[in-house]
Protein backbone atom coordinates (compact mmCIF):
# COMPACT_ATOMS: atom_id res chain seq x y z
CA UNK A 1 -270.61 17.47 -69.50
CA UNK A 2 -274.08 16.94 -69.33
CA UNK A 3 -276.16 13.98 -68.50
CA UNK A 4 -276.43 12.18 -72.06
CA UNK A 5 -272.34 12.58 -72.41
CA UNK A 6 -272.15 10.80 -69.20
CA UNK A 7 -274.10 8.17 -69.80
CA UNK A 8 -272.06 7.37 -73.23
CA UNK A 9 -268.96 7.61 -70.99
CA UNK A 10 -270.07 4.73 -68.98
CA UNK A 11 -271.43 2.69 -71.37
CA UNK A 12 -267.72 2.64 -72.71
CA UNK A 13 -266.38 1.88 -69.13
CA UNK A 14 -268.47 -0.73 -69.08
CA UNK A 15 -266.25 -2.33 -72.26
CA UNK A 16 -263.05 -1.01 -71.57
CA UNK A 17 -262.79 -0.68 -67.92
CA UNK A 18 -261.81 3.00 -68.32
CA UNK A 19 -263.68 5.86 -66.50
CA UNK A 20 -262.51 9.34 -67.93
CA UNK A 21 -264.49 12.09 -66.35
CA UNK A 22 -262.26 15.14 -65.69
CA UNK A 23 -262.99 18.75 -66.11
CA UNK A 24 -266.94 17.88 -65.96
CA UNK A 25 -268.10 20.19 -62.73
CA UNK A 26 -269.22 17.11 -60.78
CA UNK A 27 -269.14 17.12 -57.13
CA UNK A 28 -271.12 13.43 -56.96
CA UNK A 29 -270.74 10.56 -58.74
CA UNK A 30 -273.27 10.57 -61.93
CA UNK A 31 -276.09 7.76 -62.33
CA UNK A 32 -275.76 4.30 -63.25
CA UNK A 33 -272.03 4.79 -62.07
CA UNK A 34 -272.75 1.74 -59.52
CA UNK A 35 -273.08 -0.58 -62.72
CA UNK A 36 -269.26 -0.55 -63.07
CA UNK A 37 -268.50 -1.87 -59.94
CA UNK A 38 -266.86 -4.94 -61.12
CA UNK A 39 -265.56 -3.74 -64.29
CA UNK A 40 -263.84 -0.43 -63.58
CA UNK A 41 -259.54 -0.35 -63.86
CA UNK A 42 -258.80 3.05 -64.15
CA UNK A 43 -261.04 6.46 -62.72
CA UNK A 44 -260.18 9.80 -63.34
CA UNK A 45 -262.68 12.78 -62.00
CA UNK A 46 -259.55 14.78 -62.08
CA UNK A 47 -260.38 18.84 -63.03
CA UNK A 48 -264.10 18.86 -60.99
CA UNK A 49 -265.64 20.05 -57.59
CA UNK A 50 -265.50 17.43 -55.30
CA UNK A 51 -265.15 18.48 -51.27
CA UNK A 52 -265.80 14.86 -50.29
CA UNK A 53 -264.79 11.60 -52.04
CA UNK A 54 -268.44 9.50 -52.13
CA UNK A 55 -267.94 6.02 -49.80
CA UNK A 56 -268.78 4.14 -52.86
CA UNK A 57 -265.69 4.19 -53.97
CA UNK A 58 -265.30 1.78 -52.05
CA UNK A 59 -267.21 -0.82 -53.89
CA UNK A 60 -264.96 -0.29 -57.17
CA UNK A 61 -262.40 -3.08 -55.69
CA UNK A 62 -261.33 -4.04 -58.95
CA UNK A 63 -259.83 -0.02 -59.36
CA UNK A 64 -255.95 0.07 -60.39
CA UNK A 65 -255.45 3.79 -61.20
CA UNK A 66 -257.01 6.33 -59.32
CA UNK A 67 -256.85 10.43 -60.59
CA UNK A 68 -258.54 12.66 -57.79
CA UNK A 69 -256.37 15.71 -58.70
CA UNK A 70 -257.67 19.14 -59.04
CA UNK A 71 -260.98 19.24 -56.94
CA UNK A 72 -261.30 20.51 -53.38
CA UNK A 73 -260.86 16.91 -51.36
CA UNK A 74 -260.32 18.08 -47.89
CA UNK A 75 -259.50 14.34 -47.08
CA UNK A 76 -259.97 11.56 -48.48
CA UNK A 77 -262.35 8.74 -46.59
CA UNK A 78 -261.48 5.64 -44.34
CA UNK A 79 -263.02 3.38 -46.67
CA UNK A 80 -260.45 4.27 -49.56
CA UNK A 81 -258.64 1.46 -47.88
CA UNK A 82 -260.36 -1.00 -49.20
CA UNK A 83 -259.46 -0.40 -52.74
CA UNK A 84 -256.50 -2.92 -52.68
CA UNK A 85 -255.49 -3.31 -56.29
CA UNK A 86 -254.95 0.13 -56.36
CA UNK A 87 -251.34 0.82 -58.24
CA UNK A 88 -251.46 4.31 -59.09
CA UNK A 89 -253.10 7.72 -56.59
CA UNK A 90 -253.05 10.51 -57.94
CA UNK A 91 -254.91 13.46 -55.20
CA UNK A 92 -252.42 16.46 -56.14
CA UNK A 93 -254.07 20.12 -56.09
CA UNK A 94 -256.13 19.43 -53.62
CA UNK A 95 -257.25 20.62 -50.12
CA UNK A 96 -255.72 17.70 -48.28
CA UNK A 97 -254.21 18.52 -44.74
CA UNK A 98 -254.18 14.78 -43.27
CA UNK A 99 -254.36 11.16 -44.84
CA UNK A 100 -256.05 7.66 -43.44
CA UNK A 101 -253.89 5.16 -41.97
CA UNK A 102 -255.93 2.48 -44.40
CA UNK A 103 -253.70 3.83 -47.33
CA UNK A 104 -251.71 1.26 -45.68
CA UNK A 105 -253.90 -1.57 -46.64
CA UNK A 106 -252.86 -0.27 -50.30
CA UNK A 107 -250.54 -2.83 -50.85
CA UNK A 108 -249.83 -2.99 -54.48
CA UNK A 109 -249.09 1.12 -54.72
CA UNK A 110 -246.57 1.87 -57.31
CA UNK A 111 -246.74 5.79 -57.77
CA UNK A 112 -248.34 7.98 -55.44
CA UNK A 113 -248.83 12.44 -56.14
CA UNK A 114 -250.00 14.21 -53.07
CA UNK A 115 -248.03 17.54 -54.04
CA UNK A 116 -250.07 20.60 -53.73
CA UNK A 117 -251.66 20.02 -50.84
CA UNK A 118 -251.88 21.29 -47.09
CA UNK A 119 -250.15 18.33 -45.59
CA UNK A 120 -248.02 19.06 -42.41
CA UNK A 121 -247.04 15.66 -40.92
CA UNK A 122 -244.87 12.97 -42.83
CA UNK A 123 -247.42 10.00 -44.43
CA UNK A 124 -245.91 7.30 -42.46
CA UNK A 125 -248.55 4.85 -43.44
CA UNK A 126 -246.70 4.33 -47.33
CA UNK A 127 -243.92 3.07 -44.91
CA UNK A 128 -243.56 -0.96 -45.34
CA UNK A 129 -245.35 -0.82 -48.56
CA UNK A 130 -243.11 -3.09 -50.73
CA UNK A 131 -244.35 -2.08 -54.28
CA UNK A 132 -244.12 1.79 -54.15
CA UNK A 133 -242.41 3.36 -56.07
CA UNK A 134 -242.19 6.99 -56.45
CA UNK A 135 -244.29 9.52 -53.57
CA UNK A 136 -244.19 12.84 -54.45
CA UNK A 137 -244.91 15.12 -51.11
CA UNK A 138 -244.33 18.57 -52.98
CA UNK A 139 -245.81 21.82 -52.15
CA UNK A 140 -246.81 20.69 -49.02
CA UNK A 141 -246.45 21.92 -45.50
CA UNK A 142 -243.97 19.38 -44.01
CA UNK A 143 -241.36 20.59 -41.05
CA UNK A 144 -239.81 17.37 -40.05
CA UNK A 145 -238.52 13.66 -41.76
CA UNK A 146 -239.01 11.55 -38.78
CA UNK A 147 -237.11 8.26 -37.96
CA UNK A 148 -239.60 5.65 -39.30
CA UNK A 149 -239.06 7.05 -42.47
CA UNK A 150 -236.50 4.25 -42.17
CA UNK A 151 -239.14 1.84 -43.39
CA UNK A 152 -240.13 3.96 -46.82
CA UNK A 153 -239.34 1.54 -50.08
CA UNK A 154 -239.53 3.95 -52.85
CA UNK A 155 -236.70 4.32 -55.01
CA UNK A 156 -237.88 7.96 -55.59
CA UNK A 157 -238.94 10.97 -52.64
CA UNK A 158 -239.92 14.20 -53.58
CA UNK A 159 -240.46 16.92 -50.82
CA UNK A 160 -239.83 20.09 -52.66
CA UNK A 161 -241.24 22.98 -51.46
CA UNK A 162 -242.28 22.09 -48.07
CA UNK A 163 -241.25 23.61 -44.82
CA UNK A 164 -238.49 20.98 -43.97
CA UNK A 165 -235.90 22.23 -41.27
CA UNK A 166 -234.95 19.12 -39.54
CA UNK A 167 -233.79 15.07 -41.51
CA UNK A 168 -233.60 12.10 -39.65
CA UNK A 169 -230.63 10.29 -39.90
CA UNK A 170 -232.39 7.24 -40.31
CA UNK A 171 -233.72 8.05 -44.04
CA UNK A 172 -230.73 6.79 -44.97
CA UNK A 173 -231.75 3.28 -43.94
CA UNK A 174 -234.37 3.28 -46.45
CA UNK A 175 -233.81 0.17 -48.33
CA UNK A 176 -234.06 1.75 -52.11
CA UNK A 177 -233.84 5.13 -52.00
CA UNK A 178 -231.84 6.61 -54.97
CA UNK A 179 -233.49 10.10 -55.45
CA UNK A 180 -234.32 12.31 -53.01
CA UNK A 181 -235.54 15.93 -54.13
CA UNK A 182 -235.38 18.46 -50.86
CA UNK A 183 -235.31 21.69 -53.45
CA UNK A 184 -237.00 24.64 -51.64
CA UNK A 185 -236.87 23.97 -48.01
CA UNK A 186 -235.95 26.18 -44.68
CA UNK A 187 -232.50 23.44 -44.73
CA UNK A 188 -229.27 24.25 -43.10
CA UNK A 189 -226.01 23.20 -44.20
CA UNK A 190 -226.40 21.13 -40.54
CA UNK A 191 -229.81 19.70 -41.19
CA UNK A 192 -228.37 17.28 -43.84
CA UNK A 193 -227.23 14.44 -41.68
CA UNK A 194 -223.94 12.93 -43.16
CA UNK A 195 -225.19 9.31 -43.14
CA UNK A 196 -227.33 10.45 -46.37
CA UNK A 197 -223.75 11.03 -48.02
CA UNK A 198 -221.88 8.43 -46.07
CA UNK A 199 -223.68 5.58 -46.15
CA UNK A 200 -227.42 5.53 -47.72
CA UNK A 201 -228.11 4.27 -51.51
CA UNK A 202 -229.10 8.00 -52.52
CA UNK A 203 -227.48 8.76 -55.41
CA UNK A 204 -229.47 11.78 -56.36
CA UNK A 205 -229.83 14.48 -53.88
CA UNK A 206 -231.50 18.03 -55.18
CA UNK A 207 -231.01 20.85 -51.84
CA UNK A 208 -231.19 23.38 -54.38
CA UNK A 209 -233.03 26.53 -52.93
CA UNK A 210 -232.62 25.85 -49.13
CA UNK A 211 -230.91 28.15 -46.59
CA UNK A 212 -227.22 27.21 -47.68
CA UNK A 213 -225.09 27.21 -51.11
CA UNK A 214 -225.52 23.61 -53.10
CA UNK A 215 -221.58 23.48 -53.18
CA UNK A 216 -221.39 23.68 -49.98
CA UNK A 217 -222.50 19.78 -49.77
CA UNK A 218 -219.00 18.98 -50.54
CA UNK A 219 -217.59 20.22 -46.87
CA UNK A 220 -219.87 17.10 -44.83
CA UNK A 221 -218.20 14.19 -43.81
CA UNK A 222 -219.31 11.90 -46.66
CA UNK A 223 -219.19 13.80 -49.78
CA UNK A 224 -216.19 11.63 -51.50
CA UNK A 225 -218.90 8.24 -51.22
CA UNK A 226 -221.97 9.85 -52.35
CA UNK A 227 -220.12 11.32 -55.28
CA UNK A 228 -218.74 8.21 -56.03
CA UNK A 229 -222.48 6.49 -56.12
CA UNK A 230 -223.44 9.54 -58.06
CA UNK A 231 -221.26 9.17 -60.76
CA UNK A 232 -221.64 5.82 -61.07
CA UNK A 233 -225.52 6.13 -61.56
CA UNK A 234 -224.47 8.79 -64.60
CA UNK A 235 -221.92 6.15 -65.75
CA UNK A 236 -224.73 3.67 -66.56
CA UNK A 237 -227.25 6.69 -68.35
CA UNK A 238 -224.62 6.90 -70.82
């Protein structure tokens, strides 16, 4: 995209709010990008060659959708924090090994995609946000759900294809939780902690692809109530 299709770009932003500057080989943010500080909704430099995320972002505060996938972000900077009308994050297929706690100042989050990454420790700072949604942790390089999981509010986790062996028992005190997708994991039959059947609000849970047979579910203590909130769930599709 070269500089005279760029400019055109943002002289549209500048009407509609939008931003769309994927697949373009940038690895800065163009000029005259600063004049949309107070006007730009949604940005998406998805498809380019970033390694570091520019600190002006920071100045876009009036930013509700945010598309950082497919460039080489090895993280992503402090000051993304201050981008609190953010609803949507979208960093998949990137380079990203760690996150900064100010994702917690995020508060209005709705859908978050951090699959295909290089992340190794659970995100704990999307815990107490009350708006989120959906967080999709897939391809990622996660051994462990920890306890304060407990305090997750997405109705949706997805942490295929990570490296999980171990579950705390206390993800099933997350307050919405309805699907949780552990497809492609190092599981054992023992790693799934009956509460998750027994008494949690999951009523979709995919194993499929871990260390024991899917059927096999039916043997934990449990089994009867989680197919009973299962069914249910299908009940109301239909």
């Amino acid at each position: 995209m070269g500089n005279s299709g760029i400019k055109q770009h943002i002289e549209t932003a500048q009407k509609t709010g939008v931003l769309k500057l994927s697949q373009g080989k940038l690895n800065e943010f163009p000029p005259g990008f600063k004049q949309l500080e107070n006007s730009l909704r949604t940005l998406d430099i998805s498809d380019n060659k970033f390694v570091v995320l520019p600190n002006e972002i920071s100045r876009f505060m009036q930013l509700k959708h945010l598309n950082l996938s497919k460039n080489k972000l090895a993280k992503l900077p402090d000051c993304i924090g201050a981008l609190t009308k953010l609803e949507t994050l979208n960093a998949s297929s990137n380079n990203l090994s760690a996150l900064p706690r100010t994702l917690s100042n995020l508060i209005h989050l709705k859908q978050v995609n951090l699959s295909d990454n290089h992340i190794k420790d659970f995100p704990l700072m999307f815990c107490g946000l009350k708006h989120l949604d959906v967080l999709d942790l897939s391809r990622n390089e996660i051994v462990f759900i920890p306890s304060e999981v407990s305090g997750l509010n997405t109705t949706e986790l997805n942490l295929n294809q990570n490296q999980i062996s171990q579950i705390s028992p206390q993800i099933a005190d997350c307050p919405r939780l309805r699907t949780l997708r552990l497809e492609e994991n190092c599981l054992q039959l023992s790693s799934i902690p009956p509460r998750i059947l027994l008494d949690s609000k999951i009523s979709n849970l995919a194993v499929d692809g871990n260390l024991f047979e899917t059927k096999q579910l039916s043997d934990i203590n449990g089994y009867e109530a989680y197919m009973e909130r299962f069914t249910a769930v299908k009940k109301k599709m239909f």
